[in-house]
C-alpha atoms as a PDB file:
ATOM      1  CA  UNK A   1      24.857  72.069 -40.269  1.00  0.00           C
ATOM      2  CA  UNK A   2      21.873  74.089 -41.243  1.00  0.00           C
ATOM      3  CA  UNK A   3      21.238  73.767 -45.123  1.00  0.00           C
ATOM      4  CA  UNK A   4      19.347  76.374 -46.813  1.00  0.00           C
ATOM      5  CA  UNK A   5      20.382  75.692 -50.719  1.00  0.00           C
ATOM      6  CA  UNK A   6      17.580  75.328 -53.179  1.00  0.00           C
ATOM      7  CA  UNK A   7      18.552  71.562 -53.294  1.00  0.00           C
ATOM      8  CA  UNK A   8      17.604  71.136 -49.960  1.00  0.00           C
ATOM      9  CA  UNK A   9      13.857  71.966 -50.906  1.00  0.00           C
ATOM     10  CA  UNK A  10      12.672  68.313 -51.871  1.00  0.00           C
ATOM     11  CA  UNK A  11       9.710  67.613 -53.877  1.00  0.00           C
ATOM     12  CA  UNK A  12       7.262  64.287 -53.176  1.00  0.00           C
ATOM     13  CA  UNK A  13       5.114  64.358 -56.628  1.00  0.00           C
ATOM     14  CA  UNK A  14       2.011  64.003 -54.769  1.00  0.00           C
ATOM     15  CA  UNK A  15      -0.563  66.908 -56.293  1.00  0.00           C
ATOM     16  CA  UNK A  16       0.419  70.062 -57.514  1.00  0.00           C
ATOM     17  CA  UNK A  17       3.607  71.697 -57.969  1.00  0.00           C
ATOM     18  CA  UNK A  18       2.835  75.167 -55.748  1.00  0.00           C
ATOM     19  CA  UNK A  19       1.970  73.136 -52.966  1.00  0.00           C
ATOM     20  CA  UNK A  20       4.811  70.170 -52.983  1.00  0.00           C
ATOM     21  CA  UNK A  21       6.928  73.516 -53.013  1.00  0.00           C
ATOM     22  CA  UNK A  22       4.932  74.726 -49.840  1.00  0.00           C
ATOM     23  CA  UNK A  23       4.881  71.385 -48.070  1.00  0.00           C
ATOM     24  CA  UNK A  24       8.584  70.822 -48.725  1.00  0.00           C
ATOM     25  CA  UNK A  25       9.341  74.341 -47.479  1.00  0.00           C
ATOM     26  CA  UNK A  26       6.598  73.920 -45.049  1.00  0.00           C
ATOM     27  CA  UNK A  27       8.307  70.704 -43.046  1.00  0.00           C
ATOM     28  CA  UNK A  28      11.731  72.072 -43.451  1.00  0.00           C
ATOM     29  CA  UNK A  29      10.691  75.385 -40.918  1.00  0.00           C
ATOM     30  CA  UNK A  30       8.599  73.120 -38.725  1.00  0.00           C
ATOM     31  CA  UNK A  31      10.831  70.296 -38.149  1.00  0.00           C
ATOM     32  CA  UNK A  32      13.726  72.801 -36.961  1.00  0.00           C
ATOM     33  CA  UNK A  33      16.251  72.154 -39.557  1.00  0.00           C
ATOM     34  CA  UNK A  34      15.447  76.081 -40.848  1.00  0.00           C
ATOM     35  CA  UNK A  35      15.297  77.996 -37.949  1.00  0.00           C
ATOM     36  CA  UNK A  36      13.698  81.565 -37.165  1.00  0.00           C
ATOM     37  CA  UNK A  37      15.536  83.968 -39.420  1.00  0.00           C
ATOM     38  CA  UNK A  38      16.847  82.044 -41.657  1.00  0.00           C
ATOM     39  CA  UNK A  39      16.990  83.166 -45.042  1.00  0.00           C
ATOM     40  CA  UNK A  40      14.686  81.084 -47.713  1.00  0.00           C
ATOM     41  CA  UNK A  41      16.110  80.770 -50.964  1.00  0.00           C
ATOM     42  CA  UNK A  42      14.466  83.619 -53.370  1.00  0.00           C
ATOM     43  CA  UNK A  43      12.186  82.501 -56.058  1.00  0.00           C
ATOM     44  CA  UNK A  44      14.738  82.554 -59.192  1.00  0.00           C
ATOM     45  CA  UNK A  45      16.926  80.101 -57.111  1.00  0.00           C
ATOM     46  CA  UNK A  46      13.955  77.705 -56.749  1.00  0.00           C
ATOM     47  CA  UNK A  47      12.329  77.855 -60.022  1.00  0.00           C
ATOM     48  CA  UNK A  48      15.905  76.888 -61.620  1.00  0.00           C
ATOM     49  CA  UNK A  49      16.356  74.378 -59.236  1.00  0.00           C
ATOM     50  CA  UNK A  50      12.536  73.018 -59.034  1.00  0.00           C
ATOM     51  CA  UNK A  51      12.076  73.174 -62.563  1.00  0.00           C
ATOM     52  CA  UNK A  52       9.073  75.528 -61.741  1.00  0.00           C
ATOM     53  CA  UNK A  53       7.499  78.455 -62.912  1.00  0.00           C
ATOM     54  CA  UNK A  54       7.652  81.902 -61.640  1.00  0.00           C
ATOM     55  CA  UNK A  55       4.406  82.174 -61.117  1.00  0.00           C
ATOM     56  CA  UNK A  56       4.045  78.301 -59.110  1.00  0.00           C
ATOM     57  CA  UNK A  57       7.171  79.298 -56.633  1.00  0.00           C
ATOM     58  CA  UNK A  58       5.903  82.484 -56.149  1.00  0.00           C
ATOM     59  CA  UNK A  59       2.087  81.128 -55.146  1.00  0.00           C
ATOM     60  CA  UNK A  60       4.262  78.781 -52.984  1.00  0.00           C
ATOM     61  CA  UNK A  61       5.845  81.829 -51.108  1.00  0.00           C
ATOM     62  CA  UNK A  62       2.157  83.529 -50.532  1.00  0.00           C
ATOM     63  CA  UNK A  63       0.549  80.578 -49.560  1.00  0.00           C
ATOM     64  CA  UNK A  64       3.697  80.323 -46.438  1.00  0.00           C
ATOM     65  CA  UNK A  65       3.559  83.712 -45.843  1.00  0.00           C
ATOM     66  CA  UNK A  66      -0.402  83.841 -45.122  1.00  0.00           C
ATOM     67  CA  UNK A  67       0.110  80.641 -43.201  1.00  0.00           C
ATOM     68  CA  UNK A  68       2.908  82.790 -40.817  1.00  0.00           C
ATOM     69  CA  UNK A  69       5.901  80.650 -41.439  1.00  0.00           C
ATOM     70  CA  UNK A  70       7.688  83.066 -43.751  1.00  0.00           C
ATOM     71  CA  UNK A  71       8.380  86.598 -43.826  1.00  0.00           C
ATOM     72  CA  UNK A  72       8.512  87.914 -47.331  1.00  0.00           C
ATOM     73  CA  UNK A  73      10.336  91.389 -47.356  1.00  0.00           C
ATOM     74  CA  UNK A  74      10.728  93.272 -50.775  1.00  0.00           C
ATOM     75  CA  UNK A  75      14.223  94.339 -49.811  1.00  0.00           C
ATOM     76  CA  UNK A  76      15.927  92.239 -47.681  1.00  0.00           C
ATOM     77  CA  UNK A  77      14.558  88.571 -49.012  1.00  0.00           C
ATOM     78  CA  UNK A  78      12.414  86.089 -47.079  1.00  0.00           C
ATOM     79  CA  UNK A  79      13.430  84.920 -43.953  1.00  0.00           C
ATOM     80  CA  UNK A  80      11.449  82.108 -42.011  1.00  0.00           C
ATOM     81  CA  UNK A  81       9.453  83.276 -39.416  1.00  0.00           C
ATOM     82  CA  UNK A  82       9.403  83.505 -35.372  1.00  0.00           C
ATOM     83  CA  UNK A  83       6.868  81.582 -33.810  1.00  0.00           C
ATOM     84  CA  UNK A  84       4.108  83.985 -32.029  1.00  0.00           C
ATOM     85  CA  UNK A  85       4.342  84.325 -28.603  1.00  0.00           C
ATOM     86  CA  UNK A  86       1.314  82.467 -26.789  1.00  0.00           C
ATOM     87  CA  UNK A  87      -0.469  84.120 -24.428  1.00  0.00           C
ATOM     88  CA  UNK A  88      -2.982  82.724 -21.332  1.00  0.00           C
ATOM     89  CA  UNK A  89      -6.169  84.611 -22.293  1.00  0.00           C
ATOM     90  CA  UNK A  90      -7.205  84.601 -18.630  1.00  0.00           C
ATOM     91  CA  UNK A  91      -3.815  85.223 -16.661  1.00  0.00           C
ATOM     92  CA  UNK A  92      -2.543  88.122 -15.247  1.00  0.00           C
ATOM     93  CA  UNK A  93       0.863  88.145 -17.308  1.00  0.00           C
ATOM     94  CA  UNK A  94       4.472  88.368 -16.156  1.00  0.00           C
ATOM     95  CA  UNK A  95       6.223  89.971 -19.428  1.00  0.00           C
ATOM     96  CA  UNK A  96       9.358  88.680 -18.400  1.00  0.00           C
ATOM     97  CA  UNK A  97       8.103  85.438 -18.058  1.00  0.00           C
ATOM     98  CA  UNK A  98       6.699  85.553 -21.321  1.00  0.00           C
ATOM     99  CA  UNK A  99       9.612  86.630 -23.175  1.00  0.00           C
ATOM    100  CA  UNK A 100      11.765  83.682 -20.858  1.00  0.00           C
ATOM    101  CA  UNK A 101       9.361  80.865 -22.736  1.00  0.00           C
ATOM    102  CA  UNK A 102      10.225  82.225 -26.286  1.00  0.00           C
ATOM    103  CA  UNK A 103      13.750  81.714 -25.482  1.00  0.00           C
ATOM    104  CA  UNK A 104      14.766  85.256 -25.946  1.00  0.00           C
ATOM    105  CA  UNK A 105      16.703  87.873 -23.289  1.00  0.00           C
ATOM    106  CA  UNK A 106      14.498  90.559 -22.230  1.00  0.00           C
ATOM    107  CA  UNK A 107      15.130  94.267 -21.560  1.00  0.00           C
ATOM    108  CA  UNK A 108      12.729  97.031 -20.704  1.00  0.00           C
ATOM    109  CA  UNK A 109      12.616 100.932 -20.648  1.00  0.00           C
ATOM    110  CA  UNK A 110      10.442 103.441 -18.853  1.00  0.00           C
ATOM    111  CA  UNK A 111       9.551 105.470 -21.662  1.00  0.00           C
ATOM    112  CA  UNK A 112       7.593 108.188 -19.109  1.00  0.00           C
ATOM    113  CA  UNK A 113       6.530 108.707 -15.318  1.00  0.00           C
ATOM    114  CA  UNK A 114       4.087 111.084 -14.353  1.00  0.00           C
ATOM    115  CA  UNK A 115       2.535 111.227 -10.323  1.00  0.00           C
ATOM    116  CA  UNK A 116      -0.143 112.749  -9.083  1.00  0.00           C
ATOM    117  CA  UNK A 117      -3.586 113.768 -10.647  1.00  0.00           C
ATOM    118  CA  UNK A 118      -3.879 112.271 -14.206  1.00  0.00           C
ATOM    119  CA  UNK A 119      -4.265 114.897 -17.582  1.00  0.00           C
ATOM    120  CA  UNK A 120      -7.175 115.059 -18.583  1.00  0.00           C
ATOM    121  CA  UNK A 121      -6.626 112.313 -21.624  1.00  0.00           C
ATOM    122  CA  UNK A 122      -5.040 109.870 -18.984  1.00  0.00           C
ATOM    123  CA  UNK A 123      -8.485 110.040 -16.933  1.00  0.00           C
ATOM    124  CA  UNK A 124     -10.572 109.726 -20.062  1.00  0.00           C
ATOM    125  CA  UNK A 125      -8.412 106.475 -21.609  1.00  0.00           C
ATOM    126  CA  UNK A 126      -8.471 104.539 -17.992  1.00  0.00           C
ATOM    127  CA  UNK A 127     -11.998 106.275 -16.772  1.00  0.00           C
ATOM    128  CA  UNK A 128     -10.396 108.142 -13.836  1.00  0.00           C
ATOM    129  CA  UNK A 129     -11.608 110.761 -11.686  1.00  0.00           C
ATOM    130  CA  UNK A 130      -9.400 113.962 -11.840  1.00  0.00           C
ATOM    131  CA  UNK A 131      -9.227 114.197  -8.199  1.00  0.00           C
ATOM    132  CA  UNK A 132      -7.799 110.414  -8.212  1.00  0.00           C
ATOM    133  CA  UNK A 133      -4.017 109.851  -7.714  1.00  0.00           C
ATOM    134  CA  UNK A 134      -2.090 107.737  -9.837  1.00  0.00           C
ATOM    135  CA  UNK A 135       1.565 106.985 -11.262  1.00  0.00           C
ATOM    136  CA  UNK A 136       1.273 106.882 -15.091  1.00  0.00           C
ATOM    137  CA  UNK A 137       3.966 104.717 -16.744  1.00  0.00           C
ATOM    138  CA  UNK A 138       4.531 103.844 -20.497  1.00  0.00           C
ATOM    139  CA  UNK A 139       7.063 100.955 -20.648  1.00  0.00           C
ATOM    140  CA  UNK A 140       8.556  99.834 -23.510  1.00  0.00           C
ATOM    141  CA  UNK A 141       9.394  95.792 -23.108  1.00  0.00           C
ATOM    142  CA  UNK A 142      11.641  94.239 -25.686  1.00  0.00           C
ATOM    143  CA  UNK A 143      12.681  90.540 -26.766  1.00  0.00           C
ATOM    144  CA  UNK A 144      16.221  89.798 -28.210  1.00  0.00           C
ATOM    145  CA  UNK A 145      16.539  93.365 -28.547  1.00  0.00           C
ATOM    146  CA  UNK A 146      13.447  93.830 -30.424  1.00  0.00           C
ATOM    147  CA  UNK A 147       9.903  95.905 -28.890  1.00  0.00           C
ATOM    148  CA  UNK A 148       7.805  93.204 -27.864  1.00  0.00           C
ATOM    149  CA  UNK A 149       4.841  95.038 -26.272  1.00  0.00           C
ATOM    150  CA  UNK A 150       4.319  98.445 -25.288  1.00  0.00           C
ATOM    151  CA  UNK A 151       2.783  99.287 -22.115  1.00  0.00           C
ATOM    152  CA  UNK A 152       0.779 102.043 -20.809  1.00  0.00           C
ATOM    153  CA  UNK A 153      -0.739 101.696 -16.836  1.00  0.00           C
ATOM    154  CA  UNK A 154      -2.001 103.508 -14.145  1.00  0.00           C
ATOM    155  CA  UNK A 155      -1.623 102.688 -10.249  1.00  0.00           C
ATOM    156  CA  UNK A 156      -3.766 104.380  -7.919  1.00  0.00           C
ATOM    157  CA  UNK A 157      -1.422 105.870  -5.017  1.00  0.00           C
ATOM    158  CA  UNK A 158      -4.432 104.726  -2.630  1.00  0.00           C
ATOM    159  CA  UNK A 159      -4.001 100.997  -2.853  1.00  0.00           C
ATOM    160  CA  UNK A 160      -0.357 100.927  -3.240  1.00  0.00           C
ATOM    161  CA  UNK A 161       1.208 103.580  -1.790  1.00  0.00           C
ATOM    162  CA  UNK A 162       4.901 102.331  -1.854  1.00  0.00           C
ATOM    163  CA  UNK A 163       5.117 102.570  -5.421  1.00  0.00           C
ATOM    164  CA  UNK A 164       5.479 106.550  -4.911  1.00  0.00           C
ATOM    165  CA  UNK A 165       9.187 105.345  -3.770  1.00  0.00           C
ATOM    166  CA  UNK A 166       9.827 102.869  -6.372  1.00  0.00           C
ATOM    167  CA  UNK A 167      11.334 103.909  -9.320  1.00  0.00           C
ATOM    168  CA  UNK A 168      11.206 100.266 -10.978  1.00  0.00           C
ATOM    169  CA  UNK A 169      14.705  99.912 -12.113  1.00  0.00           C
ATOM    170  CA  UNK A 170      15.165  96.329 -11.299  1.00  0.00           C
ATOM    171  CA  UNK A 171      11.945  95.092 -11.902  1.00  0.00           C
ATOM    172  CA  UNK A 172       9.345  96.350 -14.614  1.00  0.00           C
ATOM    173  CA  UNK A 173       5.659  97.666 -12.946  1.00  0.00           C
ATOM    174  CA  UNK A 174       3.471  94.488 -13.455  1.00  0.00           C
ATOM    175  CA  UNK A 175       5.940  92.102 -12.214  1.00  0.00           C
ATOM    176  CA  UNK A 176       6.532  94.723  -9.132  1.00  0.00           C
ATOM    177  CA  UNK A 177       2.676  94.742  -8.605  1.00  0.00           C
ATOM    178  CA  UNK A 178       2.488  91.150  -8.309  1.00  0.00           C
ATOM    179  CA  UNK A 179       5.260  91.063  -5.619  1.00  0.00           C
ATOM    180  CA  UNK A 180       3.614  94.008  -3.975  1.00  0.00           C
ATOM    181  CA  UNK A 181       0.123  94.109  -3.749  1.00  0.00           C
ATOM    182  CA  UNK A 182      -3.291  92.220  -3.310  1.00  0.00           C
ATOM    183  CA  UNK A 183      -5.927  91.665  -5.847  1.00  0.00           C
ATOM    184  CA  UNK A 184      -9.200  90.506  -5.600  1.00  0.00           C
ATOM    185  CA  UNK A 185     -11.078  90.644  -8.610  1.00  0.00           C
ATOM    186  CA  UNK A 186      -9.346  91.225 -12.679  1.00  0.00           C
ATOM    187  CA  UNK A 187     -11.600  92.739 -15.856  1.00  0.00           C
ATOM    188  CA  UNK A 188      -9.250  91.677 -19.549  1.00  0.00           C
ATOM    189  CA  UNK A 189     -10.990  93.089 -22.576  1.00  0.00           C
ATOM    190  CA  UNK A 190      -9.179  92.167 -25.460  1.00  0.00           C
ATOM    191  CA  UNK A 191      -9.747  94.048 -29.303  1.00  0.00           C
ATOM    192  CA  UNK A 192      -7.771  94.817 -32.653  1.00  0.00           C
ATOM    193  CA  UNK A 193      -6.445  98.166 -33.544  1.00  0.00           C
ATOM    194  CA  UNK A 194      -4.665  99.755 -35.915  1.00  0.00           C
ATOM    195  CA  UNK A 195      -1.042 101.000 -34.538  1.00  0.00           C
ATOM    196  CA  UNK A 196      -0.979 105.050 -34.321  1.00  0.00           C
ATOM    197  CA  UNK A 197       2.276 106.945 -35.664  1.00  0.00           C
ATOM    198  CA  UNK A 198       3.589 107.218 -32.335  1.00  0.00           C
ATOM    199  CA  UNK A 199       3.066 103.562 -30.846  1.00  0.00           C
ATOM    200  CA  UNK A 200       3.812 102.510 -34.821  1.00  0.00           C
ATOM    201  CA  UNK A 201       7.601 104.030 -34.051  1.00  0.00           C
ATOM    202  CA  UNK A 202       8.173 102.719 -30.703  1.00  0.00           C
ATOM    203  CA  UNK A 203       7.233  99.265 -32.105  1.00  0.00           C
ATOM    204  CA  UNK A 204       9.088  99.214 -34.910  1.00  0.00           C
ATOM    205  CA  UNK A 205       5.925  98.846 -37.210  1.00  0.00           C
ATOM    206  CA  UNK A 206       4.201 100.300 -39.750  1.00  0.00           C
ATOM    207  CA  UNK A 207       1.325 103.013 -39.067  1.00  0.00           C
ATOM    208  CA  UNK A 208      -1.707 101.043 -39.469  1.00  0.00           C
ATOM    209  CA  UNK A 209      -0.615  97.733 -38.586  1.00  0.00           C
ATOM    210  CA  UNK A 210      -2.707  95.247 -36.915  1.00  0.00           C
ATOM    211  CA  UNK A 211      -2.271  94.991 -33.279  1.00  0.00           C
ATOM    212  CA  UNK A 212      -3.618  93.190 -30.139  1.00  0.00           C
ATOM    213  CA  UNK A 213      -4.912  95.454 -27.060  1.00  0.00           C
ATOM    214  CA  UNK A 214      -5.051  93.864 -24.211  1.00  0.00           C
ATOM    215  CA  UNK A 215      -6.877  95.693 -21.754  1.00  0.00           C
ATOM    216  CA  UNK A 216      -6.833  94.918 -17.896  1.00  0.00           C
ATOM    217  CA  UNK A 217      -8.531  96.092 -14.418  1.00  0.00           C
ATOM    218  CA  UNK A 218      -8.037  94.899 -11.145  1.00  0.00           C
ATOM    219  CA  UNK A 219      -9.486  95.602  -7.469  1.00  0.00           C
ATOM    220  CA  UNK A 220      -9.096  94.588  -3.754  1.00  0.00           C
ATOM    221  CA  UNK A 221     -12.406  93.806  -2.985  1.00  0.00           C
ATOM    222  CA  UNK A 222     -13.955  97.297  -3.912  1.00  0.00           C
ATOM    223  CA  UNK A 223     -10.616  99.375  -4.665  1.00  0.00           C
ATOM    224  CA  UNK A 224      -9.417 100.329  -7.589  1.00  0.00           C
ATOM    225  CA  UNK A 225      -5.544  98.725  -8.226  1.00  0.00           C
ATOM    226  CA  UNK A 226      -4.115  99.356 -11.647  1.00  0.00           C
ATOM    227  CA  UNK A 227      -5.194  99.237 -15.079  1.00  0.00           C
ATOM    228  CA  UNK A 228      -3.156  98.765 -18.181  1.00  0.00           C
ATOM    229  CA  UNK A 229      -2.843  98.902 -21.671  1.00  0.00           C
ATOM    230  CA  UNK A 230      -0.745  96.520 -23.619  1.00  0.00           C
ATOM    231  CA  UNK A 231      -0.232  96.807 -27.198  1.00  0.00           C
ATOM    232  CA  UNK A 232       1.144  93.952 -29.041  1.00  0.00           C
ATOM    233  CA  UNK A 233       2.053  94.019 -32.526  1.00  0.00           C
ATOM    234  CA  UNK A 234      -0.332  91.369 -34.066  1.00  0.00           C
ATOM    235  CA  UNK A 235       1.446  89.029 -36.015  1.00  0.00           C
ATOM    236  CA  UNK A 236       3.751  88.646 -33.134  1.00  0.00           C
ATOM    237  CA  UNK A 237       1.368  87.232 -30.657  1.00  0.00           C
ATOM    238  CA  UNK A 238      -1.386  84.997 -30.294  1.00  0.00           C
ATOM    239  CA  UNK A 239      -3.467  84.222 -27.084  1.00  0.00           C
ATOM    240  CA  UNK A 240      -4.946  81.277 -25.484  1.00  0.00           C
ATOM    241  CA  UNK A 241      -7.477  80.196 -23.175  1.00  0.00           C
ATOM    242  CA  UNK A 242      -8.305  76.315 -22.218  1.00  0.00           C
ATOM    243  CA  UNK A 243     -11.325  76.152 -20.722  1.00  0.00           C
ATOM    244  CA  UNK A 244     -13.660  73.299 -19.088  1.00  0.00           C
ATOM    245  CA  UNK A 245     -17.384  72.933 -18.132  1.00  0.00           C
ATOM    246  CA  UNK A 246     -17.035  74.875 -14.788  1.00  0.00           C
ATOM    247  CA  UNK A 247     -14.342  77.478 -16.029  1.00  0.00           C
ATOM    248  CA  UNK A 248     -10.672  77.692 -16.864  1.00  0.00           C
ATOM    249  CA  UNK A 249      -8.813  74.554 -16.774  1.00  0.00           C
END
């Protein structure tokens, strides 16, 4: 049974208090025995239970909350943390998949469809000619009923002309792709950004809020495929890339 009582916060009396507090509270989230979610005592209960000032519990708290293990909320209390999602810098990624290894159901929603030629801010974003023609998705995906990413991709009709029939309701677009066309070559360009009102909404964020773009090309030999934009909400997601002397491992 999962105990979250102050008492179960145990100090060692090695160094100073702030940080016994924030090692204690530390190996209680990473050994498992307080879960994602779960609701951290708030600093009144610890400092009568620690002995500790206001101001030592509370530099405790800041320190685990820079450190992403906590959540500090001024309304609803401090919960522990879920783990970011990792990410294979290099890969060409299955969402779904993704979502699967974090142990959470996944869900997604075609926000928009537009075929044909692309508006004139849909060829200027991907780099599109205006005589080109392309389906334009955004895709909302979500983990245990939470966004996750948000997606925004072209497909050029040219190379894959069987998505003009597919109206992705069993699978999501970059899953489909893989099961339905070739690639030869893949560009990722990766940057932060600050989330804009509209993507801020769909991702249940704040305007402003750090986020990961991930940014990705890909050809059959000389032909354009699709490109896409995923947006991830930063503190959400991390990505990773092992690499050896003669390229990815």
């Amino acid at each position: 049974m999962m105990d979250t009582r102050p008492d179960a916060v145990k100090l060692d009396g090695a160094g100073p208090v702030y940080d016994q507090i924030r090692r204690a509270i530390r190996d209680l989230v990473v050994s498992g025995q307080w879960p994602p979610g779960t609701s951290v005592p708030p600093e009144h209960a610890l400092m009568e239970q620690l002995g500790a000032s206001r101001m030592t519990v509370h530099r405790a708290l800041v320190q685990l909350a820079r450190e992403g293990l906590i959540v500090r909320r001024r309304r609803s209390g401090t919960i522990v943390a879920s783990p970011p999602a990792s990410h294979a810098m290099l890969d060409i990624l299955s969402i779904p998949q993704e979502v699967e290894k974090l142990g959470q159901a996944y869900a997604y929603e075609i926000l928009s469809r537009c075929d044909g030629k692309p508006a004139p801010d849909i060829a200027e974003r991907f780099g599109l000619k205006r005589s080109e023609k392309v389906t334009h998705l955004v895709v909302l995906h979500r983990a245990g009923g939470k966004p996750h990413v948000l997606e925004e991709r072209v497909i050029h009709l040219a190379a894959v002309p069987a998505v003009a029939t597919e109206d992705f309701a069993r699978v999501p677009p970059g899953d489909w792709l893989l099961q339905h066309s070739l690639w030869s070559q893949a560009e990722h360009a990766i940057s932060a950004v600050g989330a804009q009102s509209e993507e801020a909404a769909l991702l249940d964020i704040a305007i402003g809020e750090p986020c990961l773009l991930v940014e990705r090309r890909t050809w059959n030999q000389d032909r354009p495929v699709t490109a896409v934009r995923l947006l991830y909400p930063g503190p959400r997601h991390r990505f990773v890339g092992r690499f050896g002397p003669y390229g990815q491992v």
